[in-house]
Protein backbone atom coordinates (compact mmCIF):
# COMPACT_ATOMS: atom_id res chain seq x y z
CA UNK A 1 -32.38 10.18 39.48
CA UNK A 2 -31.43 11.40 36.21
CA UNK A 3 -32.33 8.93 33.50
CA UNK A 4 -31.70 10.93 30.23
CA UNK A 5 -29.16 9.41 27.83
CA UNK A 6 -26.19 11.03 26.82
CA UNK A 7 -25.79 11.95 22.86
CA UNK A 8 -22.40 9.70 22.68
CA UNK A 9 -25.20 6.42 23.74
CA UNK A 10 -27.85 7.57 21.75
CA UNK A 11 -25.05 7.14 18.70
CA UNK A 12 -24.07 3.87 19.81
CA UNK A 13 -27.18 2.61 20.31
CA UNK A 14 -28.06 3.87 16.42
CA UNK A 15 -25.27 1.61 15.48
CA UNK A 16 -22.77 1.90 12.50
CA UNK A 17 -23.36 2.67 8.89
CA UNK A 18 -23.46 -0.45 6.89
CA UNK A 19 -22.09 0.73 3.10
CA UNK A 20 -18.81 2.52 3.86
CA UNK A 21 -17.89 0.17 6.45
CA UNK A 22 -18.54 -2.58 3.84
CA UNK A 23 -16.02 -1.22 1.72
CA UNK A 24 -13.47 -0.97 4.37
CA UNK A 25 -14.16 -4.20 5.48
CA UNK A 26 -13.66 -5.33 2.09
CA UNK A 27 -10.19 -3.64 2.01
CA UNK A 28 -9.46 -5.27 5.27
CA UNK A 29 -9.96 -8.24 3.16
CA UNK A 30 -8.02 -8.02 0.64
CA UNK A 31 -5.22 -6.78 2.94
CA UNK A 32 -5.09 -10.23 5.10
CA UNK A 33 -5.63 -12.35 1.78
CA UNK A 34 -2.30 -10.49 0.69
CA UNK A 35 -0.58 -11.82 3.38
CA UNK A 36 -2.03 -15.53 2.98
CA UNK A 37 -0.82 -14.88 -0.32
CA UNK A 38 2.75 -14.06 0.78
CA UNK A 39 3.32 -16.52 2.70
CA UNK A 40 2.42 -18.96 -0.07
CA UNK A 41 4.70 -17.37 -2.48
CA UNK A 42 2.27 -15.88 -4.72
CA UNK A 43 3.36 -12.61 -4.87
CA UNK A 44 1.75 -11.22 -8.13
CA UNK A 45 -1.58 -12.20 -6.47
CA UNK A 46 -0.44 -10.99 -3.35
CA UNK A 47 0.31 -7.39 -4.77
CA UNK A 48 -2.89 -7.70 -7.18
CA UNK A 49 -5.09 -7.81 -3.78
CA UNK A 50 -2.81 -4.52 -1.79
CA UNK A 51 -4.25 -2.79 -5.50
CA UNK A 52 -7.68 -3.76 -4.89
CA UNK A 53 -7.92 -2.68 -0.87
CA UNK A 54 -6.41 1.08 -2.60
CA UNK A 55 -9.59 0.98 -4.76
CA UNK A 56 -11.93 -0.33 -1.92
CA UNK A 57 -9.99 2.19 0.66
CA UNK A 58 -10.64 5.12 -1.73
CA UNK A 59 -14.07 4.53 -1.93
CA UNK A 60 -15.42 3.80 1.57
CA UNK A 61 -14.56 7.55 2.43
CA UNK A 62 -15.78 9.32 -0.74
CA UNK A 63 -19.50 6.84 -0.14
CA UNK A 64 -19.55 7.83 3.59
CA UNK A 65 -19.64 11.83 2.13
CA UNK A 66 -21.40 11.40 -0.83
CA UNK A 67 -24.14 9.27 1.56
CA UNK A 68 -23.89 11.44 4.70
CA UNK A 69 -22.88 8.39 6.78
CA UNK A 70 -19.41 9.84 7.98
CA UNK A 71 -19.18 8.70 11.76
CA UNK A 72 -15.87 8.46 14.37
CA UNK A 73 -16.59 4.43 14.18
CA UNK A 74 -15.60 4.93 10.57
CA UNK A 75 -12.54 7.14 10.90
CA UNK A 76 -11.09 4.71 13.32
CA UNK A 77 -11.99 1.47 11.62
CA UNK A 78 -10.74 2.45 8.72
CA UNK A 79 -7.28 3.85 10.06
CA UNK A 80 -6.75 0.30 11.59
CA UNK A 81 -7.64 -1.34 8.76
CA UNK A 82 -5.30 0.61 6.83
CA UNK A 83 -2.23 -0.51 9.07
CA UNK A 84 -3.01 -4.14 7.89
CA UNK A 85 -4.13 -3.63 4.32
CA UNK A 86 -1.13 -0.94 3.40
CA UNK A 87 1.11 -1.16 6.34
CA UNK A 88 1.53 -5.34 7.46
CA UNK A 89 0.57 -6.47 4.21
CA UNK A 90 2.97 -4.89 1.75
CA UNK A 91 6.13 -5.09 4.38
CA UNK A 92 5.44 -9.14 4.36
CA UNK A 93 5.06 -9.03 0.72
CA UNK A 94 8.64 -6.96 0.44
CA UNK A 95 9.70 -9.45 3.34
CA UNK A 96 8.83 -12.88 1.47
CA UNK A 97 9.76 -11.56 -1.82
CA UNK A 98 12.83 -9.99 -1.85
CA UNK A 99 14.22 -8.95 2.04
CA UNK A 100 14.23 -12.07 3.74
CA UNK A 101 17.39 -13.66 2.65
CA UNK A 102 19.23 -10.68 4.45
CA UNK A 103 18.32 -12.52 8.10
CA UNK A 104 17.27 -10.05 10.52
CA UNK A 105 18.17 -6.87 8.73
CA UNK A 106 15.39 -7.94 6.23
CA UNK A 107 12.55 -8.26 8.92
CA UNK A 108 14.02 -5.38 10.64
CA UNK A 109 13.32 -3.39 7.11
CA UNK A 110 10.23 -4.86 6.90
CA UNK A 111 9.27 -3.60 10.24
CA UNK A 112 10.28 -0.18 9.70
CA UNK A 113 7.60 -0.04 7.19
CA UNK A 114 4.90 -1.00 9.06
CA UNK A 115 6.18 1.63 11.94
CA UNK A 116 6.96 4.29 9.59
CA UNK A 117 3.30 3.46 8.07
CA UNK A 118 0.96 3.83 11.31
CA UNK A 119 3.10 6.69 12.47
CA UNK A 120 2.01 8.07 9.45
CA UNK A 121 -1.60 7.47 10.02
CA UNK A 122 -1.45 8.74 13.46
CA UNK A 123 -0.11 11.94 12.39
CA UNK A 124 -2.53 12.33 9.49
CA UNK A 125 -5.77 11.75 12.15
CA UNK A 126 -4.58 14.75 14.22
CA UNK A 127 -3.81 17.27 11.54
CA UNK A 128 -6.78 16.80 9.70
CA UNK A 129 -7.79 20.28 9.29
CA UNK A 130 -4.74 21.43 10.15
CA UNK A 131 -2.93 20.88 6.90
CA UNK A 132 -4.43 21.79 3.44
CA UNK A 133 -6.89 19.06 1.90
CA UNK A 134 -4.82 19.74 -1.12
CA UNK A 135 -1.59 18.40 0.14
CA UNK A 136 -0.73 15.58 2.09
CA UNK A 137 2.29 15.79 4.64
CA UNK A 138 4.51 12.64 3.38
CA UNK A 139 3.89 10.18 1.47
CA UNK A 140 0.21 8.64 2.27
CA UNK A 141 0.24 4.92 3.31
CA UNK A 142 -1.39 3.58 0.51
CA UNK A 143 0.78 5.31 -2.15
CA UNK A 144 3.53 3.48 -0.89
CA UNK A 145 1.99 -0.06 -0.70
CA UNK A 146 0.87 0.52 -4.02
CA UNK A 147 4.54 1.46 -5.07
CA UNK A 148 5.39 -2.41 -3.83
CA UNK A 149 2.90 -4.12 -5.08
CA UNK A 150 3.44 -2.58 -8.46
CA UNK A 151 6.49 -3.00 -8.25
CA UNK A 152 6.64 -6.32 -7.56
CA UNK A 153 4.18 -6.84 -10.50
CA UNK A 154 6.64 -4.81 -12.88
CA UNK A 155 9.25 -7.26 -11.80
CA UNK A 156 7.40 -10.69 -12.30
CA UNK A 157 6.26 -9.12 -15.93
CA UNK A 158 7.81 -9.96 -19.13
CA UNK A 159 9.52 -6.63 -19.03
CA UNK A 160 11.80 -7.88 -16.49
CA UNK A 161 11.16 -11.34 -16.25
CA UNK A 162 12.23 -12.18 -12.85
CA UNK A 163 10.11 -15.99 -11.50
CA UNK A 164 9.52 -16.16 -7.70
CA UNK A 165 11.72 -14.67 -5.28
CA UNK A 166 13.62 -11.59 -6.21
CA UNK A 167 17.12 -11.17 -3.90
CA UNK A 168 18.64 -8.01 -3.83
CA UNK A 169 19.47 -4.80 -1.89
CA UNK A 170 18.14 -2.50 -3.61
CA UNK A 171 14.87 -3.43 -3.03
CA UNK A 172 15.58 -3.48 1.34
CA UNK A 173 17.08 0.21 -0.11
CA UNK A 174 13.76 1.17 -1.44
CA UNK A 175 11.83 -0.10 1.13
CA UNK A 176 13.76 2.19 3.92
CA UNK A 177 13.27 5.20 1.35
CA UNK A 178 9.32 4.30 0.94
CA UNK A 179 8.89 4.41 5.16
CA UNK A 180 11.12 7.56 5.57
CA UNK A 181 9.24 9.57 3.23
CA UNK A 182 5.39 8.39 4.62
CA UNK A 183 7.06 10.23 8.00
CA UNK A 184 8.75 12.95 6.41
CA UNK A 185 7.42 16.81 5.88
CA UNK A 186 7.45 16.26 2.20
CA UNK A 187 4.40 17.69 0.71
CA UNK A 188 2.51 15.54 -1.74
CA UNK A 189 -0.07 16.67 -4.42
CA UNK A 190 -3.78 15.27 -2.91
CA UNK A 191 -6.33 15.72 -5.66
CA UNK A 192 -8.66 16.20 -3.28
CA UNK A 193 -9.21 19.30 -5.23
CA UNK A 194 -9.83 18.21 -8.83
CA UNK A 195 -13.48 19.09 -10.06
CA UNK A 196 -14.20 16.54 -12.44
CA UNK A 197 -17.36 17.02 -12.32
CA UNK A 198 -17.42 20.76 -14.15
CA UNK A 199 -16.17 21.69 -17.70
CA UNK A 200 -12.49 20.78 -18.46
CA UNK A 201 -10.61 21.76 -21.69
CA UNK A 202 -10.90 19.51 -24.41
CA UNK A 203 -7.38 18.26 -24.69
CA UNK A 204 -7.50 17.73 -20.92
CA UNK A 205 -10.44 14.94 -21.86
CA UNK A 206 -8.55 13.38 -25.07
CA UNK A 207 -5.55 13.14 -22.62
CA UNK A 208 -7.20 10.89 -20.18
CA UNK A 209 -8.63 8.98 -23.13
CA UNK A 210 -5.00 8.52 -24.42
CA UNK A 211 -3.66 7.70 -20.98
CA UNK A 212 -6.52 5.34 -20.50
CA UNK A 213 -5.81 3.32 -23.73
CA UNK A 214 -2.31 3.13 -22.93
CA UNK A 215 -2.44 1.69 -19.21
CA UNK A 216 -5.21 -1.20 -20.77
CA UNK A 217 -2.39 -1.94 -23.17
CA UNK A 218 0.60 -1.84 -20.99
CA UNK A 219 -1.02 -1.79 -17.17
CA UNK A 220 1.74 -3.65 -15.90
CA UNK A 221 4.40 -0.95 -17.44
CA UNK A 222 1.82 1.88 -16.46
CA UNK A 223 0.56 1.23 -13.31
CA UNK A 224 4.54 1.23 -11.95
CA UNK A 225 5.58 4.10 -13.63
CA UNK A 226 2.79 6.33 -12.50
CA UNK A 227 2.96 5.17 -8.86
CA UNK A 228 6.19 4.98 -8.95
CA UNK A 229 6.31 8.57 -10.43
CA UNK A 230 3.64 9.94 -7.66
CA UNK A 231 6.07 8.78 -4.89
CA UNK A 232 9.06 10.85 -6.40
CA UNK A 233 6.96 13.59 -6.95
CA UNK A 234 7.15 14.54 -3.50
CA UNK A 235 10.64 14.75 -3.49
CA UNK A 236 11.06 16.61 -7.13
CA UNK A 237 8.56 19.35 -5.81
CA UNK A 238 10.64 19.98 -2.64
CA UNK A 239 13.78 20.10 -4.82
CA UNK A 240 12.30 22.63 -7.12
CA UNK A 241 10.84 24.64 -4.45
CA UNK A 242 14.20 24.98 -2.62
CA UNK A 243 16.08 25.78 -4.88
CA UNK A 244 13.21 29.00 -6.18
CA UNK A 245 13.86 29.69 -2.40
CA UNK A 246 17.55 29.73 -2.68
CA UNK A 247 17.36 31.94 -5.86
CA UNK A 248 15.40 34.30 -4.60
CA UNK A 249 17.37 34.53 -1.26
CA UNK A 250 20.50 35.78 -4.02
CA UNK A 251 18.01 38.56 -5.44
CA UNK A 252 16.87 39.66 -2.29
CA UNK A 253 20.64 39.87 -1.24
CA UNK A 254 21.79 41.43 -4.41
């Protein structure tokens, strides 16, 4: 009889890797509180928490490398924790704040977010390694939870001034926009390959500085315009690069 144990047990019966999976736990967290939170009307605290899984998300992957504890168990944990944190969580939060007034069309908007959202995830798991690390292909799931919840917190600032519920079509409008580019081809700068670790120019330093100062004085302001700018990016950069295409198409020809 053979009695050896296959590799996959021998990593199952090691277990998981506490610290990574802590920090996506911890997003997972502050994913479901965000919905609590929705459904209770709260919706700056709501979007506060969909900022904090972004942090928490970002870091569970860059510990796992920087640790050596990168496992499958992981990978997949973290993709379905991702669906709730940046793909349930925001579309309730667009739902309760703004969509549902519109009846069925609003949930049906809602929905399309979360579909568009783990379609994107799915996609991203199987062409990892396929793409370029320094691009994503369409907008990544968290970018666009982040551009609601910012949004939302832009809204319910003193710059706009808008108390509780916020009724209007633009925002079902924007929502449809946010889930069509996660599943679109639109390329999308990943920064995967910024070395900040190695010598920068100096007015690359005093830049950050500046930028730093100004998001502690405005974050509300800054935080929305900078996501907000990230997710139109995207679009801008396939713009310009179509139109270099066309142009050089007309040289070629003439």
């Amino acid at each position: 009889m053979n009695t050896e144990i296959s590799p996959r047990k021998m990593r199952m019966k090691k277990g998981i890797y506490i610290l990574p999976n802590l920090f996506t736990s911890a997003s997972l967290f502050c994913g479901f509180y965000s919905i609590i939170a929705s459904f209770k009307e709260h919706f700056v605290p709501a979007s506060i928490a969909i900022l904090f899984a972004v942090v928490f998300d970002g870091l569970d992957g860059r510990i796992a490398r920087l640790t050596n504890t990168t496992s499958k168990f992981g990978a997949e944990y973290d993709s379905l924790a991702d669906v709730i944190a940046f793909g349930i969580a925001p579309s309730l939060l667009a739902y309760c704040w703004a969509t549902s007034i519109y009846g069925k069309w609003g949930w049906i908007v809602a929905f399309l977010f979360v579909l568009c959202g783990a379609l994107r995830l799915a996609r991203y798991n199987i062409q990892i390694g396929i793409i370029e690390s320094s691009v994503f292909n369409g907008l990544p799931i968290p970018a666009a939870a982040s551009v609601i919840a910012t949004t939302v917190i832009f809204f319910n600032s003193d710059y706009v001034g808008v108390e509780g519920k916020f009724h209007n079509i633009f925002i079902m409008v924007f929502v449809i926009i946010l889930s069509l580019l996660m599943v679109s081809s639109i390329k999308y700068y990943s920064f995967k390959d910024m070395k900040l670790l190695v010598r920068k120019p100096f007015m690359i330093f005093f830049g950050l500085v500046v930028l730093s100062i100004i998001i502690v004085a405005e974050p509300e302001l800054m935080f929305f315009v900078l996501i907000l700018g990230y997710a139109l990016s995207g679009p801008i950069w396939w713009v310009v690069k179509f139109i270099k295409k066309t142009k050089e198409k007309k040289e070629n020809i003439q």
